[in-house]
C-alpha atoms as a PDB file:
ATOM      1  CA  UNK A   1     -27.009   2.049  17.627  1.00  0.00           C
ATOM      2  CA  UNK A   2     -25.974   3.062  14.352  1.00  0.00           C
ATOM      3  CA  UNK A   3     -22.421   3.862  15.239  1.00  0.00           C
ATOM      4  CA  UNK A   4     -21.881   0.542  17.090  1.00  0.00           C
ATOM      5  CA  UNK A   5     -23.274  -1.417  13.615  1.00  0.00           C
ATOM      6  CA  UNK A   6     -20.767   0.322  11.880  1.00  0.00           C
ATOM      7  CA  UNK A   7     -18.044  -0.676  14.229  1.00  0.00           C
ATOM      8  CA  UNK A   8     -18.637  -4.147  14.261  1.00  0.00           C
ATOM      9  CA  UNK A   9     -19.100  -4.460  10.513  1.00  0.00           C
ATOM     10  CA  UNK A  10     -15.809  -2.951  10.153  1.00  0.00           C
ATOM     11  CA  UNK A  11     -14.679  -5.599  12.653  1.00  0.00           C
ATOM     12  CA  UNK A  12     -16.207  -8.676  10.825  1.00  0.00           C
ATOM     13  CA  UNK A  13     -14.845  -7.128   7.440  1.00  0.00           C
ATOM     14  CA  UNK A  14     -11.768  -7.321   9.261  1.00  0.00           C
ATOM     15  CA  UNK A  15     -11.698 -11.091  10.508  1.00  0.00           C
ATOM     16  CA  UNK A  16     -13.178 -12.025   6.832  1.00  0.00           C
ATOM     17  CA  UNK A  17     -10.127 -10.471   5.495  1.00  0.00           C
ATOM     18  CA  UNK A  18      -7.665 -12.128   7.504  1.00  0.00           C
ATOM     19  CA  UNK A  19      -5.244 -12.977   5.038  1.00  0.00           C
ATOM     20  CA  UNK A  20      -1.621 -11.866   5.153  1.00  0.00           C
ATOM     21  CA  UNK A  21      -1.032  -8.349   5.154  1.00  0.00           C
ATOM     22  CA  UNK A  22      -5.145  -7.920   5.193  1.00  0.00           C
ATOM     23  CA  UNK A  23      -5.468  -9.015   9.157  1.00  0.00           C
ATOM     24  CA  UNK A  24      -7.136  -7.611  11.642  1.00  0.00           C
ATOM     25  CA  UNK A  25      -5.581  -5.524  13.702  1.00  0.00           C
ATOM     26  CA  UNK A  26      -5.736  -7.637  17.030  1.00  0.00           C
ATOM     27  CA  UNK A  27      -3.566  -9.948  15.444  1.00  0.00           C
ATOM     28  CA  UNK A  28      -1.066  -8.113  13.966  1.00  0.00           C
ATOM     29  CA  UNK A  29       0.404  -6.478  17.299  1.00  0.00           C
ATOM     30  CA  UNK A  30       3.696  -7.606  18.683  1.00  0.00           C
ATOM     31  CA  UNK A  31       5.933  -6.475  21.799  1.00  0.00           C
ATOM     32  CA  UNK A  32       9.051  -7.786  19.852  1.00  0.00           C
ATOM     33  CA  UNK A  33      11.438  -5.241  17.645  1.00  0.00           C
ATOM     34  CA  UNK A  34      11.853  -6.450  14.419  1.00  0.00           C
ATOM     35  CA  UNK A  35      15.588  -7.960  13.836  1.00  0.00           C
ATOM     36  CA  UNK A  36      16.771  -7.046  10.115  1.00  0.00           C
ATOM     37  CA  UNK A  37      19.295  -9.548   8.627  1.00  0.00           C
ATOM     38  CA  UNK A  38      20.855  -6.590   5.893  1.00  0.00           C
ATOM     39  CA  UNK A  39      21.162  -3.020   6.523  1.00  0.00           C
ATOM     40  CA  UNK A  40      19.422  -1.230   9.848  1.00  0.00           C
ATOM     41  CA  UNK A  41      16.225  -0.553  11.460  1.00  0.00           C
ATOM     42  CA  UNK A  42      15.087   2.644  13.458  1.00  0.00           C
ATOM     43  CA  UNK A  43      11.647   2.720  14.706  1.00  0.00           C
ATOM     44  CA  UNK A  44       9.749   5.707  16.167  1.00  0.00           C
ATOM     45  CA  UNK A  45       7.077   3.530  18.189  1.00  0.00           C
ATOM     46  CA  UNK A  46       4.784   6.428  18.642  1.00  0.00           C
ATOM     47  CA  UNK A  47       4.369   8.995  15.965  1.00  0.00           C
ATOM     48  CA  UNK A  48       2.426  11.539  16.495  1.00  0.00           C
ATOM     49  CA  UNK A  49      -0.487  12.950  13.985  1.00  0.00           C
ATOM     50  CA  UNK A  50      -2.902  15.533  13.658  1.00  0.00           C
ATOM     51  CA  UNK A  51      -4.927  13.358  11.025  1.00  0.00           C
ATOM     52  CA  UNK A  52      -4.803   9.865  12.121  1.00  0.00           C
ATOM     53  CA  UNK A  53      -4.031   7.820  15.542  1.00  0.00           C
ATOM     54  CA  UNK A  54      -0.337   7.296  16.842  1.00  0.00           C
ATOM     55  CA  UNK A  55       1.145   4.393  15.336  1.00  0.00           C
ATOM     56  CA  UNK A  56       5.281   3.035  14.864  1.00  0.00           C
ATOM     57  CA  UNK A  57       7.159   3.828  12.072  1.00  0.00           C
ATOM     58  CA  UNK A  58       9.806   1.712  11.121  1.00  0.00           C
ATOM     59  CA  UNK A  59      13.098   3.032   8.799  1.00  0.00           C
ATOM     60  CA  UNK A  60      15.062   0.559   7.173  1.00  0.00           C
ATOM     61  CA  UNK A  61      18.679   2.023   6.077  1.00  0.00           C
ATOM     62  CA  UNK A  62      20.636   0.388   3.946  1.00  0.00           C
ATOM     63  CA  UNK A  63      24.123  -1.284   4.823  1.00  0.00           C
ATOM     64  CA  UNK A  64      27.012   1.531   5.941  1.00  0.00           C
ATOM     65  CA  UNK A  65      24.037   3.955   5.282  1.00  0.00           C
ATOM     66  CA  UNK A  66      24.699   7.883   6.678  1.00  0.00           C
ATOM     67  CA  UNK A  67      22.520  10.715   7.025  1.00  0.00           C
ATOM     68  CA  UNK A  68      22.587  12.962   3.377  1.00  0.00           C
ATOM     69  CA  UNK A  69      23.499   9.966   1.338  1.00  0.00           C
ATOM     70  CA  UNK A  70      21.762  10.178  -1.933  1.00  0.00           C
ATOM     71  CA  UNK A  71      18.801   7.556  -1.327  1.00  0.00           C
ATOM     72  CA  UNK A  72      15.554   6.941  -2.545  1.00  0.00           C
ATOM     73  CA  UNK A  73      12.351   6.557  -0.142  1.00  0.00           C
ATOM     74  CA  UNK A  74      10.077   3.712  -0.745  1.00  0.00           C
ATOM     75  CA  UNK A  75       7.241   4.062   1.811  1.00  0.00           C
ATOM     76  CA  UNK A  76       5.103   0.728   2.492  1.00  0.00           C
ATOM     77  CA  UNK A  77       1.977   0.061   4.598  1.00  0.00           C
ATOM     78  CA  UNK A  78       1.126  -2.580   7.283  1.00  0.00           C
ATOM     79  CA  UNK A  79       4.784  -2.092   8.233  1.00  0.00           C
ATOM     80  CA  UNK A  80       4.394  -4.796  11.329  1.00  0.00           C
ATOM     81  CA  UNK A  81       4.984  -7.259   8.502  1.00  0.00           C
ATOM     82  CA  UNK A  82       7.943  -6.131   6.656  1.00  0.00           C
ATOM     83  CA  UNK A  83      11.218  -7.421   8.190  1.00  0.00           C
ATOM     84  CA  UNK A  84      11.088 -10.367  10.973  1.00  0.00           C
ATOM     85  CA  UNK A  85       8.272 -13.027  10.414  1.00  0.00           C
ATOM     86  CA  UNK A  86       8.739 -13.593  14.469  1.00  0.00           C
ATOM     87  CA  UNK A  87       7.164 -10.439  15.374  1.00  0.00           C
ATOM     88  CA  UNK A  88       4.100 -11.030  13.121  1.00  0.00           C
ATOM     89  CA  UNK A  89       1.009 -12.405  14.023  1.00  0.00           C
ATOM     90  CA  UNK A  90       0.933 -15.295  11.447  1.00  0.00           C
ATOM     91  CA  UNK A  91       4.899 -16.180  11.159  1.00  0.00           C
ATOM     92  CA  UNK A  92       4.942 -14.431   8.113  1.00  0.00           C
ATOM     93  CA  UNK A  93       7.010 -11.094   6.595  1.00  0.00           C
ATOM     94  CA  UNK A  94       7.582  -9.464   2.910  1.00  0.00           C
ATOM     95  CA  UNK A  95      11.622  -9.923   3.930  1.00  0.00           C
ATOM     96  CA  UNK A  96      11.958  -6.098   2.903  1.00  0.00           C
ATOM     97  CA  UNK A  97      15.635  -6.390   4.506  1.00  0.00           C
ATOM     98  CA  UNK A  98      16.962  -9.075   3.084  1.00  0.00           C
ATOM     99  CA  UNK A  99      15.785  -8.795  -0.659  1.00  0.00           C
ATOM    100  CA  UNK A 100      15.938  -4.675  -1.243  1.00  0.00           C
ATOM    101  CA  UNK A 101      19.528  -5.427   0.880  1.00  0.00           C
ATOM    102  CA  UNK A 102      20.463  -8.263  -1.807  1.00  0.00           C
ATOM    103  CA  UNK A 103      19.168  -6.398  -4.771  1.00  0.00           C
ATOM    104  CA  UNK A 104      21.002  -2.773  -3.658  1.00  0.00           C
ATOM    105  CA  UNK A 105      24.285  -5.286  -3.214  1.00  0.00           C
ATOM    106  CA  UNK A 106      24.091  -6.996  -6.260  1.00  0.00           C
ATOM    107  CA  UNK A 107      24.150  -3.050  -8.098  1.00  0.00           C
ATOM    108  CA  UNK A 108      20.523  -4.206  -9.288  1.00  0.00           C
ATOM    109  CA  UNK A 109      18.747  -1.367  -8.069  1.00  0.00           C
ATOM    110  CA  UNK A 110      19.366   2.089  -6.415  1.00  0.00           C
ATOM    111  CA  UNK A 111      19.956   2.270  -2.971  1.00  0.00           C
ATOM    112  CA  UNK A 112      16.713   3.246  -0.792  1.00  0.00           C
ATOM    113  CA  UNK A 113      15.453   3.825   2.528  1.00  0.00           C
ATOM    114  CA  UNK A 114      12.180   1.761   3.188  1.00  0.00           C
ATOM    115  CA  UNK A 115      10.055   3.704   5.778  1.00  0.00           C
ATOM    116  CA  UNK A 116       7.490   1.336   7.268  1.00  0.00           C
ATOM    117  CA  UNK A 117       3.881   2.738   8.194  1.00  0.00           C
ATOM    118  CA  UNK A 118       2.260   0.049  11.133  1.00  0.00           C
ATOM    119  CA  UNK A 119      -1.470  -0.339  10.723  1.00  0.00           C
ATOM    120  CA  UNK A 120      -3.763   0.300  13.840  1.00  0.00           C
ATOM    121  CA  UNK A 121      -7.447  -0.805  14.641  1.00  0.00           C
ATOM    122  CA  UNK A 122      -8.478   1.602  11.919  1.00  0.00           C
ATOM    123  CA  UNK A 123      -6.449  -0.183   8.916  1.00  0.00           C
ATOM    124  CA  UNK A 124      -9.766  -0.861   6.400  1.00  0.00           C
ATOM    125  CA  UNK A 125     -11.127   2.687   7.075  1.00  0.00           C
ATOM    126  CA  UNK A 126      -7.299   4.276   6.419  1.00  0.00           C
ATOM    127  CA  UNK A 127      -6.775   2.608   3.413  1.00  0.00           C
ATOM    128  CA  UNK A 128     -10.024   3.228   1.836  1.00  0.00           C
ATOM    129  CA  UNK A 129     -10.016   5.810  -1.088  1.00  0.00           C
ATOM    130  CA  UNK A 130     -12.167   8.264   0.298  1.00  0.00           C
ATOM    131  CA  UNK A 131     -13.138  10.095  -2.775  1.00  0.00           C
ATOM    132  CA  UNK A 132     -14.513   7.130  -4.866  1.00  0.00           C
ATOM    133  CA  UNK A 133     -17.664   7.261  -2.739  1.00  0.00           C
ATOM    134  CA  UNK A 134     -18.472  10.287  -5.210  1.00  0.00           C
ATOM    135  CA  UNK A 135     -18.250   8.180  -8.131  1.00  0.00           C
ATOM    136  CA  UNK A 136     -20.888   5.828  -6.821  1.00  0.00           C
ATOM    137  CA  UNK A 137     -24.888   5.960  -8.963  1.00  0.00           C
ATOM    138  CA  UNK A 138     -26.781   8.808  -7.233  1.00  0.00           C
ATOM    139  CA  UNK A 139     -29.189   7.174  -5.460  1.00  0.00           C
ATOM    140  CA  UNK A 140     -26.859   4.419  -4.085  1.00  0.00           C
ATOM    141  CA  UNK A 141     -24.248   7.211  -3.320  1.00  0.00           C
ATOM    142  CA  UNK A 142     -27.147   9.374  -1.205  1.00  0.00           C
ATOM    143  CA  UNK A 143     -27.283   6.099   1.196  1.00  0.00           C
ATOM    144  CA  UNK A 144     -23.533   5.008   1.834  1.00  0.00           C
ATOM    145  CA  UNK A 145     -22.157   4.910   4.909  1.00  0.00           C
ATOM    146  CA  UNK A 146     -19.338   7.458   4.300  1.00  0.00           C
ATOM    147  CA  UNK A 147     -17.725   9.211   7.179  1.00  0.00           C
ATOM    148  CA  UNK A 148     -14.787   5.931   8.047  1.00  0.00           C
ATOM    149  CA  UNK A 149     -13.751   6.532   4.809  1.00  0.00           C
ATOM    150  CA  UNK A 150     -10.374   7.763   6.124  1.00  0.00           C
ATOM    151  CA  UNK A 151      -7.970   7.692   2.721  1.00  0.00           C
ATOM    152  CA  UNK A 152      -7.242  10.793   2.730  1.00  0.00           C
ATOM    153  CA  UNK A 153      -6.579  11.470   5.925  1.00  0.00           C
ATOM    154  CA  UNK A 154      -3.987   8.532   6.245  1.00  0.00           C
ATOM    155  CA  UNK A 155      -2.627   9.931   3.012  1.00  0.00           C
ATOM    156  CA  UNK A 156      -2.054  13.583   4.649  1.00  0.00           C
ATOM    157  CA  UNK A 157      -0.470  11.599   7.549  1.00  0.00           C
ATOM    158  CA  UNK A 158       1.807  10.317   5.219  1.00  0.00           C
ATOM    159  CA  UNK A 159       2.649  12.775   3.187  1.00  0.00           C
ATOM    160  CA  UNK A 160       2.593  16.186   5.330  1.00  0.00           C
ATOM    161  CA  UNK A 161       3.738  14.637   8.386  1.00  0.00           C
ATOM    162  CA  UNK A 162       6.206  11.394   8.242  1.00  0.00           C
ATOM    163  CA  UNK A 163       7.702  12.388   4.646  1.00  0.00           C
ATOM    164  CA  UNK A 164       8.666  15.750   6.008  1.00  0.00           C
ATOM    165  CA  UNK A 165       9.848  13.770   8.916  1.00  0.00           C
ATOM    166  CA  UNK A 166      11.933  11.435   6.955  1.00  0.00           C
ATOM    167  CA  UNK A 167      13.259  14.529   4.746  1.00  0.00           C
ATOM    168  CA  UNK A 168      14.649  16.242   7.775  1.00  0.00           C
ATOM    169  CA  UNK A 169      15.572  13.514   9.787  1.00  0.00           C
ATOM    170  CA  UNK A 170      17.764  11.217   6.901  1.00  0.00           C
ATOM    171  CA  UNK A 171      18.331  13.678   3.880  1.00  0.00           C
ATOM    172  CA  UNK A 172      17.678  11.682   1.092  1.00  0.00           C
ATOM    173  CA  UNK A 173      15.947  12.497  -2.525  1.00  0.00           C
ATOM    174  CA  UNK A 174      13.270  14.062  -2.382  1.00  0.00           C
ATOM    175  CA  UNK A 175      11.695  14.885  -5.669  1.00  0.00           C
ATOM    176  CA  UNK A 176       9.107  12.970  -7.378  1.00  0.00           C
ATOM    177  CA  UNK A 177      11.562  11.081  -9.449  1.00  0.00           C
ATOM    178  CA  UNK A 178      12.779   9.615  -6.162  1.00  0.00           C
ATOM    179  CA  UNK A 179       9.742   9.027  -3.733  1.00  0.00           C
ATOM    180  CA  UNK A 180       7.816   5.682  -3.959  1.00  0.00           C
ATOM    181  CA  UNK A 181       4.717   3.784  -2.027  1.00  0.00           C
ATOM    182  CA  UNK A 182       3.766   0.074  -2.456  1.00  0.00           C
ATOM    183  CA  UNK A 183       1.254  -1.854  -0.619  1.00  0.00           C
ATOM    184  CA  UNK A 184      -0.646  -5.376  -1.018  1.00  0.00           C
ATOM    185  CA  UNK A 185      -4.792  -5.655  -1.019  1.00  0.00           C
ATOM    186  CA  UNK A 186      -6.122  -3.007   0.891  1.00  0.00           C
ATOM    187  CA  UNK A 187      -2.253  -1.427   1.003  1.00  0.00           C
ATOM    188  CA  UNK A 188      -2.388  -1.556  -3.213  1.00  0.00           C
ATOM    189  CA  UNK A 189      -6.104   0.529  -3.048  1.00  0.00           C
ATOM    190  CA  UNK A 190      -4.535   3.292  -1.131  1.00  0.00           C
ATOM    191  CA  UNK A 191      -0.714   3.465  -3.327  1.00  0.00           C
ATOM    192  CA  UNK A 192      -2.684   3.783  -6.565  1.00  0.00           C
ATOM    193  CA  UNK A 193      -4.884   6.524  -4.956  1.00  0.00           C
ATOM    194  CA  UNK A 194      -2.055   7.877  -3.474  1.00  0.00           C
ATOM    195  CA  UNK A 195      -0.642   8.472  -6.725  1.00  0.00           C
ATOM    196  CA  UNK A 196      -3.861   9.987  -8.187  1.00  0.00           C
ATOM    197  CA  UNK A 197      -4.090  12.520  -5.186  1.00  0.00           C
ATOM    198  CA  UNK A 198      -0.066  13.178  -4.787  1.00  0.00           C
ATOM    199  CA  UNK A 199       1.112  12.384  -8.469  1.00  0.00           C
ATOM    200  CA  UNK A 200       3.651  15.538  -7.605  1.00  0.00           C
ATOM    201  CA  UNK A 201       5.088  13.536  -4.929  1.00  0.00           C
ATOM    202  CA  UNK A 202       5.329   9.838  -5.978  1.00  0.00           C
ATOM    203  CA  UNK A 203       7.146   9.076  -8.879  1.00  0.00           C
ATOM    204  CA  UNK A 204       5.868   5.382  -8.791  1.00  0.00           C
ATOM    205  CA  UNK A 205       3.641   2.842  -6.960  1.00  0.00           C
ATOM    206  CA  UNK A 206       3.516  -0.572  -6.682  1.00  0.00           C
ATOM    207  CA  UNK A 207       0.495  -2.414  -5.718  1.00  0.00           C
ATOM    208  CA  UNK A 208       0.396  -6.244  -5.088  1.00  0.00           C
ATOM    209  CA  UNK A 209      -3.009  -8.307  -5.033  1.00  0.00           C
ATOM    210  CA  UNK A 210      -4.621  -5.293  -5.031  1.00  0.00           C
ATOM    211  CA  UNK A 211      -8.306  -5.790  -3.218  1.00  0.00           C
ATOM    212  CA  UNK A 212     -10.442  -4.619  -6.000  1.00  0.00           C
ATOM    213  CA  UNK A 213     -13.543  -6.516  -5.497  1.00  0.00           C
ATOM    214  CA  UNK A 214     -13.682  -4.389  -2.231  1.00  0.00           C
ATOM    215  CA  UNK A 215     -15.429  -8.089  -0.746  1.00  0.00           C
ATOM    216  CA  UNK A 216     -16.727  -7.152   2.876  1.00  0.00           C
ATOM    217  CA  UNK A 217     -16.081  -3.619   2.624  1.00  0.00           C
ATOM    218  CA  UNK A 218     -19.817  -2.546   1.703  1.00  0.00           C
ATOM    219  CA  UNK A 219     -20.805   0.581   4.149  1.00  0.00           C
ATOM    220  CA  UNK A 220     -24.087  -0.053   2.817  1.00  0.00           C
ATOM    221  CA  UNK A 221     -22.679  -0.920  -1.089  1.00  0.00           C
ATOM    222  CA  UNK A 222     -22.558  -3.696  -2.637  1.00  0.00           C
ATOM    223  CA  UNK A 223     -18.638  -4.390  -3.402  1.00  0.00           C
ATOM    224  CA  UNK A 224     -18.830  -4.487  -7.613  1.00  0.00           C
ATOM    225  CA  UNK A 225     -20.311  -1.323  -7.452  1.00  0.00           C
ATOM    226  CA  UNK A 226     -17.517  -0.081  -5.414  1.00  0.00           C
ATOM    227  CA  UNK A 227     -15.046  -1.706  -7.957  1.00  0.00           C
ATOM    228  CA  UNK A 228     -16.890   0.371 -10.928  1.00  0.00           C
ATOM    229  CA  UNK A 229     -16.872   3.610  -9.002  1.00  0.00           C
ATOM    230  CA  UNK A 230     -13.278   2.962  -8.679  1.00  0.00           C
ATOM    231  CA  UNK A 231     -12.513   2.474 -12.670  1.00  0.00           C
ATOM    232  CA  UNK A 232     -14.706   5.367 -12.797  1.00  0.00           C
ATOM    233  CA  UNK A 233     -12.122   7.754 -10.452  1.00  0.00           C
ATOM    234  CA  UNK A 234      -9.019   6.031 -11.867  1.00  0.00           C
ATOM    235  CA  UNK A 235     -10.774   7.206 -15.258  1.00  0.00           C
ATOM    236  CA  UNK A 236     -10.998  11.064 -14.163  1.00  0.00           C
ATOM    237  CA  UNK A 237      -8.088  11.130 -11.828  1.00  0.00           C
ATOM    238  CA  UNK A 238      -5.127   9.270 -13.388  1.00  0.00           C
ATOM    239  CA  UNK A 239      -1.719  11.696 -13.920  1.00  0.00           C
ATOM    240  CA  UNK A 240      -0.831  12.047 -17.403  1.00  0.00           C
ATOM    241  CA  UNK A 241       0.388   9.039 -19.534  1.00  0.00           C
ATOM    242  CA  UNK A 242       3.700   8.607 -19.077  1.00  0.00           C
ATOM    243  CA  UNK A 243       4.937  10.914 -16.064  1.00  0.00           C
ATOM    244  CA  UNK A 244       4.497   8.147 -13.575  1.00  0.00           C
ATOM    245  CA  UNK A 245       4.831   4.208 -12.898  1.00  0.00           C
ATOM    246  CA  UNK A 246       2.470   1.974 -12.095  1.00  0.00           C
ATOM    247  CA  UNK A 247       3.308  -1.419 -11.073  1.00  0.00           C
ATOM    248  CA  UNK A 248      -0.029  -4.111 -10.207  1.00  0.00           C
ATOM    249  CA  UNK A 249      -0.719  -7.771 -10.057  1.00  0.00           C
ATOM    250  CA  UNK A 250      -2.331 -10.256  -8.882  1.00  0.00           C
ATOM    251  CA  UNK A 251      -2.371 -14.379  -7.816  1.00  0.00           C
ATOM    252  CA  UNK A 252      -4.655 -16.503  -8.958  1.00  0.00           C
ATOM    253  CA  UNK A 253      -5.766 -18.603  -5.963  1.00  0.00           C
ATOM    254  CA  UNK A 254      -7.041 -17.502  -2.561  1.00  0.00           C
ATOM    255  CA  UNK A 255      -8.825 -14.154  -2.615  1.00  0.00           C
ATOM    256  CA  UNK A 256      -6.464 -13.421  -5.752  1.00  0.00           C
ATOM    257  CA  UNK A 257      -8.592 -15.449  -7.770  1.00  0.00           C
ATOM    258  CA  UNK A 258     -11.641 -13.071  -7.320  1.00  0.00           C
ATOM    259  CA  UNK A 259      -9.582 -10.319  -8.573  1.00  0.00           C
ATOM    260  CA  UNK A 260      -9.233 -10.941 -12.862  1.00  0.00           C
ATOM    261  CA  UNK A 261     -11.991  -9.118 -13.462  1.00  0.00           C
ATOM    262  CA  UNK A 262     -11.748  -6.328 -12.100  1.00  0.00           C
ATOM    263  CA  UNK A 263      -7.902  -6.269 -12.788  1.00  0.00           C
ATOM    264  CA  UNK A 264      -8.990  -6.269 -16.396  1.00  0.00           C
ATOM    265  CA  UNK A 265     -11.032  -3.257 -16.205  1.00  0.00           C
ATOM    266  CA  UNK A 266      -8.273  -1.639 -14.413  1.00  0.00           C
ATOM    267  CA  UNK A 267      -5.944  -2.610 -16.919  1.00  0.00           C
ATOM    268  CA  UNK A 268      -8.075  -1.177 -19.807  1.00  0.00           C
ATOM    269  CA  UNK A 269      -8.679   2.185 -17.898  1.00  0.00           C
ATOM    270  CA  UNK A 270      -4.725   2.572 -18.238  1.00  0.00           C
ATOM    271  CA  UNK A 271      -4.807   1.569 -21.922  1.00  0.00           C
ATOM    272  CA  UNK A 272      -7.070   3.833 -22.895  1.00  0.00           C
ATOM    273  CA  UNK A 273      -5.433   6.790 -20.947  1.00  0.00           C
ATOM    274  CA  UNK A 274      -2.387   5.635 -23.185  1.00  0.00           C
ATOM    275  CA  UNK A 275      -0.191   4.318 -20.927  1.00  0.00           C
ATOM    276  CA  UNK A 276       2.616   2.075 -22.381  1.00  0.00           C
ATOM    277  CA  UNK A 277       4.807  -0.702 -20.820  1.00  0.00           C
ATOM    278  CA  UNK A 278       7.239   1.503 -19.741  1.00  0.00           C
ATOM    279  CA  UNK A 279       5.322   3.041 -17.468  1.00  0.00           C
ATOM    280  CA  UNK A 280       2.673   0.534 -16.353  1.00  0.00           C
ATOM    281  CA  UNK A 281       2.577  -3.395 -15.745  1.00  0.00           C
ATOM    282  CA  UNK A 282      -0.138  -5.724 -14.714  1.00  0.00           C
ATOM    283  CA  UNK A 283       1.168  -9.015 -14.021  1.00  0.00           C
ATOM    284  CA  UNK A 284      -0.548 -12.284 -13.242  1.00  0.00           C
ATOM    285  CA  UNK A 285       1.526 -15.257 -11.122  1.00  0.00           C
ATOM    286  CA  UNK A 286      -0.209 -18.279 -11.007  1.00  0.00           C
ATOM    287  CA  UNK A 287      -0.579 -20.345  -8.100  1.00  0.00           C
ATOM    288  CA  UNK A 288       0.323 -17.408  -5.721  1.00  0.00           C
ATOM    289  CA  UNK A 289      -1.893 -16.760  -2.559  1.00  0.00           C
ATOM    290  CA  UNK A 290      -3.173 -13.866  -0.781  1.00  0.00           C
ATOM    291  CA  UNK A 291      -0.283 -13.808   1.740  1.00  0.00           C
ATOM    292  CA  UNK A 292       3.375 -12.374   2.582  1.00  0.00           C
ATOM    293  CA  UNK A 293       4.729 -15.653   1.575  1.00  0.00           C
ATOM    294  CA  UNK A 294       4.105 -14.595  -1.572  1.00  0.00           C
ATOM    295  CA  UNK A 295       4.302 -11.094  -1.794  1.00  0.00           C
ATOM    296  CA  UNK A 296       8.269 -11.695  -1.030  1.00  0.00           C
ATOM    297  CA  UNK A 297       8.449 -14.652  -3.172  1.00  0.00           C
ATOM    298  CA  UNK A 298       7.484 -11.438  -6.275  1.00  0.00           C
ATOM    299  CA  UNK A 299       8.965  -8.330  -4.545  1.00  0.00           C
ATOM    300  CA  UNK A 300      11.428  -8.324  -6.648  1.00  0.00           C
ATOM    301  CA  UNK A 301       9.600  -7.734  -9.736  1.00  0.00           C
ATOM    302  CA  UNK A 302       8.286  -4.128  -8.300  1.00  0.00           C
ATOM    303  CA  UNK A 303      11.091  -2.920  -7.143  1.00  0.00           C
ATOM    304  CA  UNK A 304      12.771  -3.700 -10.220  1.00  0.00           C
ATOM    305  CA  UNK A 305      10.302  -1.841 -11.814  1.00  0.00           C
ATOM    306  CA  UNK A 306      10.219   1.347  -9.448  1.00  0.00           C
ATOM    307  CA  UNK A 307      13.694   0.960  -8.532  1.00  0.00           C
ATOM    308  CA  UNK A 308      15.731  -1.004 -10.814  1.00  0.00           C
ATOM    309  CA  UNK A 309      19.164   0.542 -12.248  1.00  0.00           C
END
């Protein structure tokens, strides 16, 4: 009984936070390959894991791309809605081709491969920071509902399985200095932990309308005291001021506009760590919704900031 409550409270946290990238995962299945408008696509539909179910991942290449040309690696989440908006389930994509394709052309920033990490049934549990559950007050900590907190095994996925995959397979940079991750709500939660847990293997993150209220994602816990616990890990588990970048923001309407708060404490967990401009920006566009409309309509800005020449 218990394990079917938990199931269908993921499911309903799912459904309440159906917007853009945030969907449930019913809806964000397509039979359709993406088409790419600038450089070229190679998907591996069914990648194989030891940590976390099969899923596709995509690889864009940039234009007259070959194997051992000196690229970076930017990897992204809920890769279903990265290139072609009529292969997604609500006519709607980041258009990861055609603006990292414009910006690489235009000499703007450095030229990158964009590896694309599908989401499966199991997308809130997978992009949950696992380890934050330790942060929560004792006695509300002793009651959560902890074991489909799967962060960290996504994050092994990613890193000991598809970047070793990506090494091999395309050649590209592979130090810190050149390996990114960016992701939007639930996709932002997991890059910033990413770079907490693995701050020797991404150089940067960027994390758009980042879902730190954690609304509908309770396992028991009420949301703002998953948002403190949060701070509270950020506050122990941040790399050193300085050695990485941190790109966030946020909209102000939609599920954005329940954000500024805890943005803010965000924001001065980073100041007081020391972090400057240089190496950490929290930005705030008004009127922008919790969608890919508007993810793309900003993408520029992070990958400037990652990425930029």
């Amino acid at each position: 009984m218990a394990q079917n409550r938990s199931k269908w409270l993921w499911i309903a946290a799912a459904i309440l936070l159906a917007g853009g990238a945030t969907m449930w995962w019913l809806m964000s299945r397509s039979d359709k390959t993406p088409v790419v408008s600038k450089g070229g696509l190679e998907r591996f539909t069914h990648f194989e894991s030891q940590y976390v179910e099969p899923r596709t991942v995509s690889v864009w290449l940039p234009t007259d791309y070959r194997v051992g040309d000196p690229c970076d690696v930017l990897y992204m989440h809920d890769g279903q809605n990265l290139f072609d908006a009529t292969t997604t389930w609500n006519g709607q994509e980041w258009q990861v081709d055609e603006i990292v394709g414009q910006l690489i052309g235009d000499s703007l920033m450095r030229r990158c491969i964009v590896v694309g990490i599908d989401n499966t049934d199991r997308r809130l549990q997978e992009y949950f920071p696992t380890k934050v559950w330790q942060h929560l007050p004792a006695g509300i900590r002793d009651n959560a509902v902890v074991d489909e907190l799967l962060g960290d095994d996504y994050l092994q996925f990613v890193v000991d399985e598809v970047k070793p995959f990506i090494d091999t397979r395309y050649r590209p940079l592979t130090s810190r200095e050149h390996t990114f991750m960016m992701g939007s709500s639930m996709g932002g939660l997991i890059s910033l932990y990413a770079l907490c847990e693995y701050p020797q293997v991404f150089g940067g993150v960027a994390c758009l309308s980042t879902h730190l209220s954690f609304k509908h994602l309770g396992h028991g816990v009420d949301g703002t005291l998953w948002a403190e616990a949060f701070c509270q890990y950020l506050a122990t588990h941040l790399p050193d001021a300085g050695s990485n970048r941190v790109y966030m923001d946020r909209g102000t309407e939609d599920i954005d506009a329940s954000y500024a708060p805890h943005q803010q404490r965000v924001d001065s967990v980073f100041a007081a760590q020391g972090w400057d401009g240089d190496h950490y920006v929290s930005r705030v566009f008004d009127g922008h919704e919790h969608s890919e409309i508007f993810w793309a309509k900003r993408l520029e800005q992070p990958l400037l900031f990652l990425l930029g020449q």
